[in-house]
C-alpha atoms as a PDB file:
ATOM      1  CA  UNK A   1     118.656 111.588  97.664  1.00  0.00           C
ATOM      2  CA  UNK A   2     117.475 112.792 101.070  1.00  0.00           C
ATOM      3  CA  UNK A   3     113.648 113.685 101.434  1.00  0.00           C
ATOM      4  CA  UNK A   4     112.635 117.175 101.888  1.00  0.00           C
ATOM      5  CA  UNK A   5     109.175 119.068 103.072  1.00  0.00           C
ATOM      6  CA  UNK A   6     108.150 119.594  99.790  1.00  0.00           C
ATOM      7  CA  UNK A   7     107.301 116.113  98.634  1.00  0.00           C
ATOM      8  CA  UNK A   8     105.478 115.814 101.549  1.00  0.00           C
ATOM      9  CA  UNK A   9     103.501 118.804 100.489  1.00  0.00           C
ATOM     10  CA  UNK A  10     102.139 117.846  97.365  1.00  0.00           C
ATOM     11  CA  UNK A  11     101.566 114.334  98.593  1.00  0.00           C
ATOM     12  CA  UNK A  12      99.278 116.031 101.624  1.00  0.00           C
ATOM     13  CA  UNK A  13      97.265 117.895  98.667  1.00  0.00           C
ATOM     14  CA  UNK A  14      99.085 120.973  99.443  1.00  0.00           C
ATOM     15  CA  UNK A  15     100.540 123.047  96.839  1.00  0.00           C
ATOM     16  CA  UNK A  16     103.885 125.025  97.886  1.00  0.00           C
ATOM     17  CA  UNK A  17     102.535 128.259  96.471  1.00  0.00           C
ATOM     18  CA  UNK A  18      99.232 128.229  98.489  1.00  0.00           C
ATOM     19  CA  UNK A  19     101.311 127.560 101.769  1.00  0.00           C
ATOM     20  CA  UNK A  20     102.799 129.270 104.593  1.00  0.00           C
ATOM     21  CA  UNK A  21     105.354 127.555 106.813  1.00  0.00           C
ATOM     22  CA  UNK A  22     105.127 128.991 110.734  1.00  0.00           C
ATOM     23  CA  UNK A  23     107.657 128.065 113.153  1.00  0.00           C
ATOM     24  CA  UNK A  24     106.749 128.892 116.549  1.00  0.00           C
ATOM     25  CA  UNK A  25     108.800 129.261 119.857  1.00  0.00           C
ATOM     26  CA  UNK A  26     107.760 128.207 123.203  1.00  0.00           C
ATOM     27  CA  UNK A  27     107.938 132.329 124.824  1.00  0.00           C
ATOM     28  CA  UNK A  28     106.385 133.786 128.084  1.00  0.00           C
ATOM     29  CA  UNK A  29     104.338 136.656 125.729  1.00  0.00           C
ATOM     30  CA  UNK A  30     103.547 137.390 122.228  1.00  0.00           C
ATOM     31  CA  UNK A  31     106.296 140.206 121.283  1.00  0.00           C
ATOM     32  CA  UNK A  32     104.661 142.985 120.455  1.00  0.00           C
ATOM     33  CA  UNK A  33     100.962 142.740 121.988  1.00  0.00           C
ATOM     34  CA  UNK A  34     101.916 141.043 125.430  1.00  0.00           C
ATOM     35  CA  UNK A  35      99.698 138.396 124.894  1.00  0.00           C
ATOM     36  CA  UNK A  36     100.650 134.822 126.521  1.00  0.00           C
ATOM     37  CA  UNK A  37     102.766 133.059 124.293  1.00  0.00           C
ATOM     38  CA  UNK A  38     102.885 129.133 124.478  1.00  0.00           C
ATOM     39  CA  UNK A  39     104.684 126.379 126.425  1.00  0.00           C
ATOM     40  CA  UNK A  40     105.497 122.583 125.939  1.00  0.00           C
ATOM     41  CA  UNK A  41     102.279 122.291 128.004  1.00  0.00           C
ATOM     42  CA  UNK A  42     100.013 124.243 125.664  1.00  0.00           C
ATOM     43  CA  UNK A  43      96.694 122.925 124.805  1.00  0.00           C
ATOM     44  CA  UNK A  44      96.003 122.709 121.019  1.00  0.00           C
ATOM     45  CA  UNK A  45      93.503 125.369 121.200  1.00  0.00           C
ATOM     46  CA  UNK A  46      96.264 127.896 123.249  1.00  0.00           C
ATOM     47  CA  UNK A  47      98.669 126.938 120.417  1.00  0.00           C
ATOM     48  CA  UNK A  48      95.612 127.696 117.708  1.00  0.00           C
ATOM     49  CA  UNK A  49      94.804 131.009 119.578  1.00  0.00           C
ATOM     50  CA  UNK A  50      98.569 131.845 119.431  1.00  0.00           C
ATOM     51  CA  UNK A  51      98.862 131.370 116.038  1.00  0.00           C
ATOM     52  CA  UNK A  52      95.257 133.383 115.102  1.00  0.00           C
ATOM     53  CA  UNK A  53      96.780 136.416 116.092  1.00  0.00           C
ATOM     54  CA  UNK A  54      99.209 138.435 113.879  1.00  0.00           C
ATOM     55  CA  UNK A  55     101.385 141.451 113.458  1.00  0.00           C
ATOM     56  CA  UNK A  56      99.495 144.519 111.108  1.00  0.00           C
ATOM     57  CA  UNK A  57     103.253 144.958 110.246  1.00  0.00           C
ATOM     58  CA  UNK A  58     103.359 143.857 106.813  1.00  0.00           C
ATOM     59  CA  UNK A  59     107.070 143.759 107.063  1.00  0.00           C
ATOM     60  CA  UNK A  60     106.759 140.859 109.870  1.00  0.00           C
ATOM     61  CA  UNK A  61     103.651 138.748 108.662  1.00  0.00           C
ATOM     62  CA  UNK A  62     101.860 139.004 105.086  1.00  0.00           C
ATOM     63  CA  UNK A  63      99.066 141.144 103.461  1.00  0.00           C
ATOM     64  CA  UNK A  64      97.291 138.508 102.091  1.00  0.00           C
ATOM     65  CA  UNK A  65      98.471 135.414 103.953  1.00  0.00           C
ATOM     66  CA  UNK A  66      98.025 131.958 101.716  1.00  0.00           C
ATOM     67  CA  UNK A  67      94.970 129.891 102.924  1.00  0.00           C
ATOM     68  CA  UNK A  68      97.417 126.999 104.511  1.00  0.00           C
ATOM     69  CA  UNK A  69      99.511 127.556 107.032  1.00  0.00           C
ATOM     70  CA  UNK A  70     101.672 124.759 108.156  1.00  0.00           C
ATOM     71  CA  UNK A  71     102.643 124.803 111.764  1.00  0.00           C
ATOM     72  CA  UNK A  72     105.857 124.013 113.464  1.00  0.00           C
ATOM     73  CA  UNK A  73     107.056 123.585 117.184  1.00  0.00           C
ATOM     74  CA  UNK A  74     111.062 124.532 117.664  1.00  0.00           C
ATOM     75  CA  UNK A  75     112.647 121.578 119.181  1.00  0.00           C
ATOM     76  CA  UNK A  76     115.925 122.813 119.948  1.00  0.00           C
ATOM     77  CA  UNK A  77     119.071 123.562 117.816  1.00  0.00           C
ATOM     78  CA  UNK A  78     117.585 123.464 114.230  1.00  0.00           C
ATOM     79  CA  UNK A  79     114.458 120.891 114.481  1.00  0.00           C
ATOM     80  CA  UNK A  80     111.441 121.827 114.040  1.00  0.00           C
ATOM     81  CA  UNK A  81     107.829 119.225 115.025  1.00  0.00           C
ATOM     82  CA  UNK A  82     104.939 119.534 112.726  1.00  0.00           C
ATOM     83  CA  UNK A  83     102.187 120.683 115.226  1.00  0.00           C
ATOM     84  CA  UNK A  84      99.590 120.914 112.529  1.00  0.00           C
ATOM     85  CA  UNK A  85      97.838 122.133 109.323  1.00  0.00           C
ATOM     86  CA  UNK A  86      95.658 125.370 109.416  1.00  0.00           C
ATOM     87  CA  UNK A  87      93.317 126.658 106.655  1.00  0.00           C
ATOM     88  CA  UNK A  88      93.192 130.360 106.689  1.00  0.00           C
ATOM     89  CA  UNK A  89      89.846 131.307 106.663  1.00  0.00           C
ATOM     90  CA  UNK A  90      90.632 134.995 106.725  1.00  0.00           C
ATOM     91  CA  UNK A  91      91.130 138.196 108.417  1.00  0.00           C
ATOM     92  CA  UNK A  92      88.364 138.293 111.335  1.00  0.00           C
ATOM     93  CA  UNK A  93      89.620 141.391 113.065  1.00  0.00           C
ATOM     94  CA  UNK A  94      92.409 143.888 113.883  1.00  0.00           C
ATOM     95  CA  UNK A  95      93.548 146.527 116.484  1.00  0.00           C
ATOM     96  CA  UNK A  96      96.793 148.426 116.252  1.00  0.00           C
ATOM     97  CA  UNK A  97      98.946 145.443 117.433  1.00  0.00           C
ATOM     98  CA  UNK A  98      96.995 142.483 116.489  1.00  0.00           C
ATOM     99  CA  UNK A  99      95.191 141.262 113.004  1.00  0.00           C
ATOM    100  CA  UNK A 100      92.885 137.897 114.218  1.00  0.00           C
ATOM    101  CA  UNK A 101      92.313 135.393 111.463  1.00  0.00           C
ATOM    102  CA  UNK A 102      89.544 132.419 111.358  1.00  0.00           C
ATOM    103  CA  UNK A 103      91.344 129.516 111.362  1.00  0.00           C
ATOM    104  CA  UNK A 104      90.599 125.668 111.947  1.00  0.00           C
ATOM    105  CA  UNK A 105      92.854 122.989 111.783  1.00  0.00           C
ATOM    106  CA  UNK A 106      92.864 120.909 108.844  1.00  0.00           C
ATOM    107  CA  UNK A 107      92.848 117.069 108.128  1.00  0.00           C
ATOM    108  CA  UNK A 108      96.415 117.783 105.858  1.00  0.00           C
ATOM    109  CA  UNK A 109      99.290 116.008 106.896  1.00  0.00           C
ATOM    110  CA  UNK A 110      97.078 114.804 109.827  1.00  0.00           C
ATOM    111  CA  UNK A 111      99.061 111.397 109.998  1.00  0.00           C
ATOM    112  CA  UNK A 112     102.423 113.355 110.696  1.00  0.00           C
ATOM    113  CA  UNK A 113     101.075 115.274 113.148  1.00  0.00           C
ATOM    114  CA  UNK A 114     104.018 115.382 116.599  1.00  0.00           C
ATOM    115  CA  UNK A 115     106.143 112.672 113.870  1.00  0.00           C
ATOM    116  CA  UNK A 116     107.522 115.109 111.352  1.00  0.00           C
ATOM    117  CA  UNK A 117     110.763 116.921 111.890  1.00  0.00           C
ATOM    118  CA  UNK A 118     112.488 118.810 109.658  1.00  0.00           C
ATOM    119  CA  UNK A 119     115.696 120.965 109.606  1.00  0.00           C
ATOM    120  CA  UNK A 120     114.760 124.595 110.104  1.00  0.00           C
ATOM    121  CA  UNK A 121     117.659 126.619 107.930  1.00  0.00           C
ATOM    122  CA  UNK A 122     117.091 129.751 109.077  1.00  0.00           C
ATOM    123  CA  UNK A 123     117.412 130.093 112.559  1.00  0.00           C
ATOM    124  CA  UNK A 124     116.124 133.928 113.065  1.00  0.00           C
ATOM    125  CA  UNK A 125     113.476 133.393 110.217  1.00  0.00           C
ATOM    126  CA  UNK A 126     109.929 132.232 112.367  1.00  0.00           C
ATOM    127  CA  UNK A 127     107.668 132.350 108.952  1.00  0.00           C
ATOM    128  CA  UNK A 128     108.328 131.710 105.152  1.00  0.00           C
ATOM    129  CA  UNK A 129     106.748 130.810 102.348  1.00  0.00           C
ATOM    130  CA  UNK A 130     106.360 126.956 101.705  1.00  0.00           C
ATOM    131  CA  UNK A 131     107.877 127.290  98.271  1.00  0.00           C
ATOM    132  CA  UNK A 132     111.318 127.833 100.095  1.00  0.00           C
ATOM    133  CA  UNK A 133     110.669 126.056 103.038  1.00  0.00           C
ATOM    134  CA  UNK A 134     110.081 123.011 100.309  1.00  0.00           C
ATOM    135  CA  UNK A 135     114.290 122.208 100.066  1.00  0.00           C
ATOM    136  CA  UNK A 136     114.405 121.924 104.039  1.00  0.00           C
ATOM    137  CA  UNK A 137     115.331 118.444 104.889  1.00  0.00           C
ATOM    138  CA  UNK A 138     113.076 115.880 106.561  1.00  0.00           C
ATOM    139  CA  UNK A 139     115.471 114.741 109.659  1.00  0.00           C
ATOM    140  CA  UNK A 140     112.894 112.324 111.456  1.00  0.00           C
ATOM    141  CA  UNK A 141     109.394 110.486 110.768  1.00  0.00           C
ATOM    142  CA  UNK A 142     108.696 108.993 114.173  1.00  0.00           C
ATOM    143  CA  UNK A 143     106.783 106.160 114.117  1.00  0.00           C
ATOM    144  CA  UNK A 144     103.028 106.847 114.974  1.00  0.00           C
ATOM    145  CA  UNK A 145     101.616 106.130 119.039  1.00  0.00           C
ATOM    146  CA  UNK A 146      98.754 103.148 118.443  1.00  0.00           C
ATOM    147  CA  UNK A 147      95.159 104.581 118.333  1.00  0.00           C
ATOM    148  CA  UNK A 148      92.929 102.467 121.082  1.00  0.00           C
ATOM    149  CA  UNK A 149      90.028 101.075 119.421  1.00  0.00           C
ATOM    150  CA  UNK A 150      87.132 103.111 120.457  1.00  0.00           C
ATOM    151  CA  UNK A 151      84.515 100.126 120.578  1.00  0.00           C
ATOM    152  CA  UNK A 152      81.554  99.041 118.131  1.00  0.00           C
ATOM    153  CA  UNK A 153      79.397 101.020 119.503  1.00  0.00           C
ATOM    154  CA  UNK A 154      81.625 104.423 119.896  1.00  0.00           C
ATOM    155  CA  UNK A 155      82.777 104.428 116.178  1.00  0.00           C
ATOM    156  CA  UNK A 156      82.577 107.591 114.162  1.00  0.00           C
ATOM    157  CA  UNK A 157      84.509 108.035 111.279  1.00  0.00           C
ATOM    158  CA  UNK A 158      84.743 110.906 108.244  1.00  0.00           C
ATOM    159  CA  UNK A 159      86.264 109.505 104.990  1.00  0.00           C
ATOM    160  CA  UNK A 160      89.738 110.771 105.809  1.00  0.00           C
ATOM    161  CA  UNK A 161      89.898 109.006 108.806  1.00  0.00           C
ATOM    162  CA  UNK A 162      88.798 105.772 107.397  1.00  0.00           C
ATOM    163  CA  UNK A 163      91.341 106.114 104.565  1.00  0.00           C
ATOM    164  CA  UNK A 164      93.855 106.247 107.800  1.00  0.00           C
ATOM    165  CA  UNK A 165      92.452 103.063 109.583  1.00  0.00           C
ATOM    166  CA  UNK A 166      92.938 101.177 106.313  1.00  0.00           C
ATOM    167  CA  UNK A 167      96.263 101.610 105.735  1.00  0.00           C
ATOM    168  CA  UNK A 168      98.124 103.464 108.923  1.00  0.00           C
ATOM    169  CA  UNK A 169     100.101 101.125 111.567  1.00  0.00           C
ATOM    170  CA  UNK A 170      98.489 102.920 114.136  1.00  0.00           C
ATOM    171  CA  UNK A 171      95.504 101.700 114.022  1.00  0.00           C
ATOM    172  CA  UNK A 172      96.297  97.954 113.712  1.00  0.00           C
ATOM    173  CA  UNK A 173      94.170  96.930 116.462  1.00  0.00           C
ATOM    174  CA  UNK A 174      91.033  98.768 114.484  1.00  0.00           C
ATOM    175  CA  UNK A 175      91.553  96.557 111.767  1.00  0.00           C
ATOM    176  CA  UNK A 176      91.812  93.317 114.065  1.00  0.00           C
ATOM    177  CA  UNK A 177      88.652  94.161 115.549  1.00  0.00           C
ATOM    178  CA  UNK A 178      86.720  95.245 112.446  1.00  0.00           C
ATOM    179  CA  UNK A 179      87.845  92.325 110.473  1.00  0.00           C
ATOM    180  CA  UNK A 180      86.187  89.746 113.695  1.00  0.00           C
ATOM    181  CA  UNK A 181      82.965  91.050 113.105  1.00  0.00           C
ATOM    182  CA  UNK A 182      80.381  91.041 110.414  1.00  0.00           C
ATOM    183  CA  UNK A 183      76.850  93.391 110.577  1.00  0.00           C
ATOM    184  CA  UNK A 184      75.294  96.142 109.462  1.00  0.00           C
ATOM    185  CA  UNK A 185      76.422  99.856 108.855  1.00  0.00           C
ATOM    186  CA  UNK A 186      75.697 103.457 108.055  1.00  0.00           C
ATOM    187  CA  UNK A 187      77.056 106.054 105.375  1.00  0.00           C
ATOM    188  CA  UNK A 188      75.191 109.747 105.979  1.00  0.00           C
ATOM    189  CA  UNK A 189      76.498 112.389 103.609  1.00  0.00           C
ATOM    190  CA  UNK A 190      76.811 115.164 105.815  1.00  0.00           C
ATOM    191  CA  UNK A 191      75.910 117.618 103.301  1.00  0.00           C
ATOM    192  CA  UNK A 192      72.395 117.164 103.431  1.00  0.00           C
ATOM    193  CA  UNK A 193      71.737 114.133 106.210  1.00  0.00           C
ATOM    194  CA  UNK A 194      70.979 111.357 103.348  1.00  0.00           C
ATOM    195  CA  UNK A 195      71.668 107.491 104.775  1.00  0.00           C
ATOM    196  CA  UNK A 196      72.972 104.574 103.097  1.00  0.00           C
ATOM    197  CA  UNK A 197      72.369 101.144 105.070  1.00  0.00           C
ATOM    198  CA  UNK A 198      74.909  98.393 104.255  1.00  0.00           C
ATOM    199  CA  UNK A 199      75.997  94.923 105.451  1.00  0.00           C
ATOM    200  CA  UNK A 200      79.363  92.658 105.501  1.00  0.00           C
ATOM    201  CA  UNK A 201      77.955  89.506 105.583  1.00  0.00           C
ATOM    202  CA  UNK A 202      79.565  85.645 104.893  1.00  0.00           C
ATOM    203  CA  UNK A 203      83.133  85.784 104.022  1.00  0.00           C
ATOM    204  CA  UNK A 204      83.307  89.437 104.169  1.00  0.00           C
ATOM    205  CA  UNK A 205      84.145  91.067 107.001  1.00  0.00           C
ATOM    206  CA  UNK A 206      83.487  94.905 108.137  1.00  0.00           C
ATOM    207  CA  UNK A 207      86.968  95.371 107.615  1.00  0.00           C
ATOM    208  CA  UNK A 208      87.025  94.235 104.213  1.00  0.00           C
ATOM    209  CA  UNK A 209      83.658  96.010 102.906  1.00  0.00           C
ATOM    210  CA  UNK A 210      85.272  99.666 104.253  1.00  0.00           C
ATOM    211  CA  UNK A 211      88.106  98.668 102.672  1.00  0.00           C
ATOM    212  CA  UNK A 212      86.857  98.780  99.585  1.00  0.00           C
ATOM    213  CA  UNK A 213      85.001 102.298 100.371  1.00  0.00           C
ATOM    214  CA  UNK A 214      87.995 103.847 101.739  1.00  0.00           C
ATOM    215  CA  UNK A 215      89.842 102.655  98.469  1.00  0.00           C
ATOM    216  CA  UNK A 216      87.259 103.676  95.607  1.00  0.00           C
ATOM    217  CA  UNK A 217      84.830 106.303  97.789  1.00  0.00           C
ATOM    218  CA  UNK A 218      81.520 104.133  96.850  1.00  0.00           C
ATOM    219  CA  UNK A 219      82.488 100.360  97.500  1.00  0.00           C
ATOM    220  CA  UNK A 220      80.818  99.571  93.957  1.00  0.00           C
ATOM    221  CA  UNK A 221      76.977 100.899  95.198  1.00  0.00           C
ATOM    222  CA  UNK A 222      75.092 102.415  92.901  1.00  0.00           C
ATOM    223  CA  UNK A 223      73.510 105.233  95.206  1.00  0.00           C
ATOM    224  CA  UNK A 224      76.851 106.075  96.050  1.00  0.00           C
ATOM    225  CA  UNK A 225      78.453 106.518  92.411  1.00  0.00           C
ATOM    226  CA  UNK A 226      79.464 110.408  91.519  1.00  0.00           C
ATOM    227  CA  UNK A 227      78.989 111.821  94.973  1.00  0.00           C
ATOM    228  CA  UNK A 228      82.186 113.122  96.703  1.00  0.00           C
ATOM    229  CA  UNK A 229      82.840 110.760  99.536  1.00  0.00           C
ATOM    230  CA  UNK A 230      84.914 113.662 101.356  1.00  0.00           C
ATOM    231  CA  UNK A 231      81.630 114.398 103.094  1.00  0.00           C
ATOM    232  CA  UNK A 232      80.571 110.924 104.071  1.00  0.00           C
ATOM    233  CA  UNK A 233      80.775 109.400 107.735  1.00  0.00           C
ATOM    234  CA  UNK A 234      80.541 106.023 108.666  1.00  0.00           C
ATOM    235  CA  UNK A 235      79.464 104.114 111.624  1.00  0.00           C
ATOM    236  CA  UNK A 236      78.122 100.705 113.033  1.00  0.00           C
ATOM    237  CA  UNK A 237      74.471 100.221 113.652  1.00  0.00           C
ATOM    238  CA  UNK A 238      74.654  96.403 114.738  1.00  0.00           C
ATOM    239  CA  UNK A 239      77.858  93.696 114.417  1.00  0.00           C
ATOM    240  CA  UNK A 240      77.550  90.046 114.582  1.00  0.00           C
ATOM    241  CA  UNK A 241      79.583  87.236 114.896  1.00  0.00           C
ATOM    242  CA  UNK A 242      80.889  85.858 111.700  1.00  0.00           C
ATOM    243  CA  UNK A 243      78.877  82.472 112.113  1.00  0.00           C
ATOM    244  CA  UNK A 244      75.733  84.216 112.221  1.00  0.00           C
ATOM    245  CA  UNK A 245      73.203  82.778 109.241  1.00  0.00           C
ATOM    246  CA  UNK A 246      73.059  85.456 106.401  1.00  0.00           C
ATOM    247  CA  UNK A 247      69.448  85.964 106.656  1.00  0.00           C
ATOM    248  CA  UNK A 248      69.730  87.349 110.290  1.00  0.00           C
ATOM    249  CA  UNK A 249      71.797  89.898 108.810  1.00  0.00           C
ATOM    250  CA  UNK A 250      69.762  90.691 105.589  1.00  0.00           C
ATOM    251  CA  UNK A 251      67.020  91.156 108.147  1.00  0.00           C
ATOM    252  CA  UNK A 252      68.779  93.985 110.661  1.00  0.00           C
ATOM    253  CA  UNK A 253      69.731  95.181 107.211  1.00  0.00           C
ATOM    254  CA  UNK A 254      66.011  95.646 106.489  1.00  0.00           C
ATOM    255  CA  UNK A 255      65.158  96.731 109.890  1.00  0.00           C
ATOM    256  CA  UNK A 256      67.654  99.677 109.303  1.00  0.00           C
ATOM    257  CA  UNK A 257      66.863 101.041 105.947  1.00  0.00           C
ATOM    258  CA  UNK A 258      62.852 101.340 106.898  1.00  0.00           C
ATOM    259  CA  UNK A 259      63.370 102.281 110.334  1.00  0.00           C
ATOM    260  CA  UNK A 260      65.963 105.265 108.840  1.00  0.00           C
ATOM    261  CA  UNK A 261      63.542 105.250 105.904  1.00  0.00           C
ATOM    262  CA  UNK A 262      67.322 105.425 103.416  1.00  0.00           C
ATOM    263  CA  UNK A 263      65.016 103.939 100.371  1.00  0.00           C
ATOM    264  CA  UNK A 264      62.651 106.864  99.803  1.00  0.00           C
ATOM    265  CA  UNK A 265      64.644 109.683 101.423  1.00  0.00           C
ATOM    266  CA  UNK A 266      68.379 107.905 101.380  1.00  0.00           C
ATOM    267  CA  UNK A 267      70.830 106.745  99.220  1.00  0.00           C
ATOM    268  CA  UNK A 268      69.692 102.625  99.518  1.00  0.00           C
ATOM    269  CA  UNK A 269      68.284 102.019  95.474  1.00  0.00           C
ATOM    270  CA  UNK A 270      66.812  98.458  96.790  1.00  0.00           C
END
């Protein structure tokens, strides 16, 4: 049975009935305000911009516009490239050509970003609701470009991101790296700035200790139990080399959670 954009939907977290499906064409101007249109050269926040602004025709775009709209490039013939995910944030302002919406790209379907192609039916039809464009046919998953490792020192990840480093092919040389080192690391909860100090120390690598985060959302920590790891972010505060004696380690460990003071004001419980 051939795959179609639906499963791919509800895998992403998106459910077809709270989705719009765009299809954009590369054009000199928007149609009916004479705005610029877009180009295979656009930026992501021209092709953002582009999409922002709608028709007050509710005959050509929507009343009340679902809060994801899923974006497509036309690729020629009847492809179609996933540019991205967009939550609709809502109506921001309108004119008598234009209605301008908040929207911000979302982490949805992030991994197929520029890989997924589908079959676009309807070749005169630019937007539709998910729920039909679910039965269109998945024609291509490229295979992802490798991610460079950033370095030690450069690494900021959300929890999304880290679920994609643990699993993705593209980011094969992330895991390499992470799993030559071990050291010491931060979790801050964005939500309200709380730190949690941890450490990958003897046979466990860093790779292996964020596995286990970006599997379960706490790694097994207590302090970390029950909160919703969608807002955490990770980082490095110091790596060692793997033959470094444990109690160096337990001791940057230390260093870290008083000099971040994560035991009083933090998530650390010892």
């Amino acid at each position: 049975m051939a795959l179609t954009l639906g499963p791919l939907l509800i895998g992403a977290g998106i459910d077809p009935p709270d989705a719009l499906v765009i299809r954009h064409t590369y054009v000199r101007e928007h149609e009916e305000s004479g705005l610029r249109g877009i180009h295979a050269d656009s930026t992501g926040a021209e092709i953002l911009e582009y999409t922002r602004s709608q028709s007050p025709d509710p005959r050509r775009f929507p009343i009340a516009p679902a809060p994801f709209w899923v974006v497509f490039i036309r690729e020629g013939g009847d492809r179609a490239r996933l540019w991205s995910v967009v939550e609709n944030r809502g109506e921001v302002d309108r004119t008598e050509h234009l209605r301008m919406f908040d929207l911000v790209q979302s982490p949805h379907m992030e991994d197929l970003r520029d890989r997924l192609v589908v079959g676009w039916r309807s070749p005169r039809t630019w937007r539709m609701n998910a729920t039909t464009a679910a039965s269109y046919p998945v024609v291509e998953i490229a295979d992802a470009e490798p991610v460079p490792f950033p370095g030690f020192d450069r690494l900021v990840l959300n929890y999304n991101q880290l679920q994609a480093v643990a699993r993705e092919p593209r980011y094969a040389s992330w895991r390499t790296a992470l799993a030559s080192v071990v050291g010491v690391y931060l979790i801050t909860d964005t939500r309200d700035g709380r730190h949690y100090v941890g450490k990958a120390d003897g046979a466990e690598s860093i790779r292996q200790r964020w596995s286990s985060y970006a599997s379960s959302g706490h790694g097994g920590n207590a302090g970390l139990r029950g909160l919703d790891p969608s807002s955490f972010r990770y980082s490095l505060l110091r790596v060692f080399d793997p033959s470094t004696p444990t109690q160096v380690i337990d001791a940057a460990e230390g260093h870290f959670k008083v000099a971040l003071d994560s035991r009083r004001h933090g998530l650390n419980r010892n």
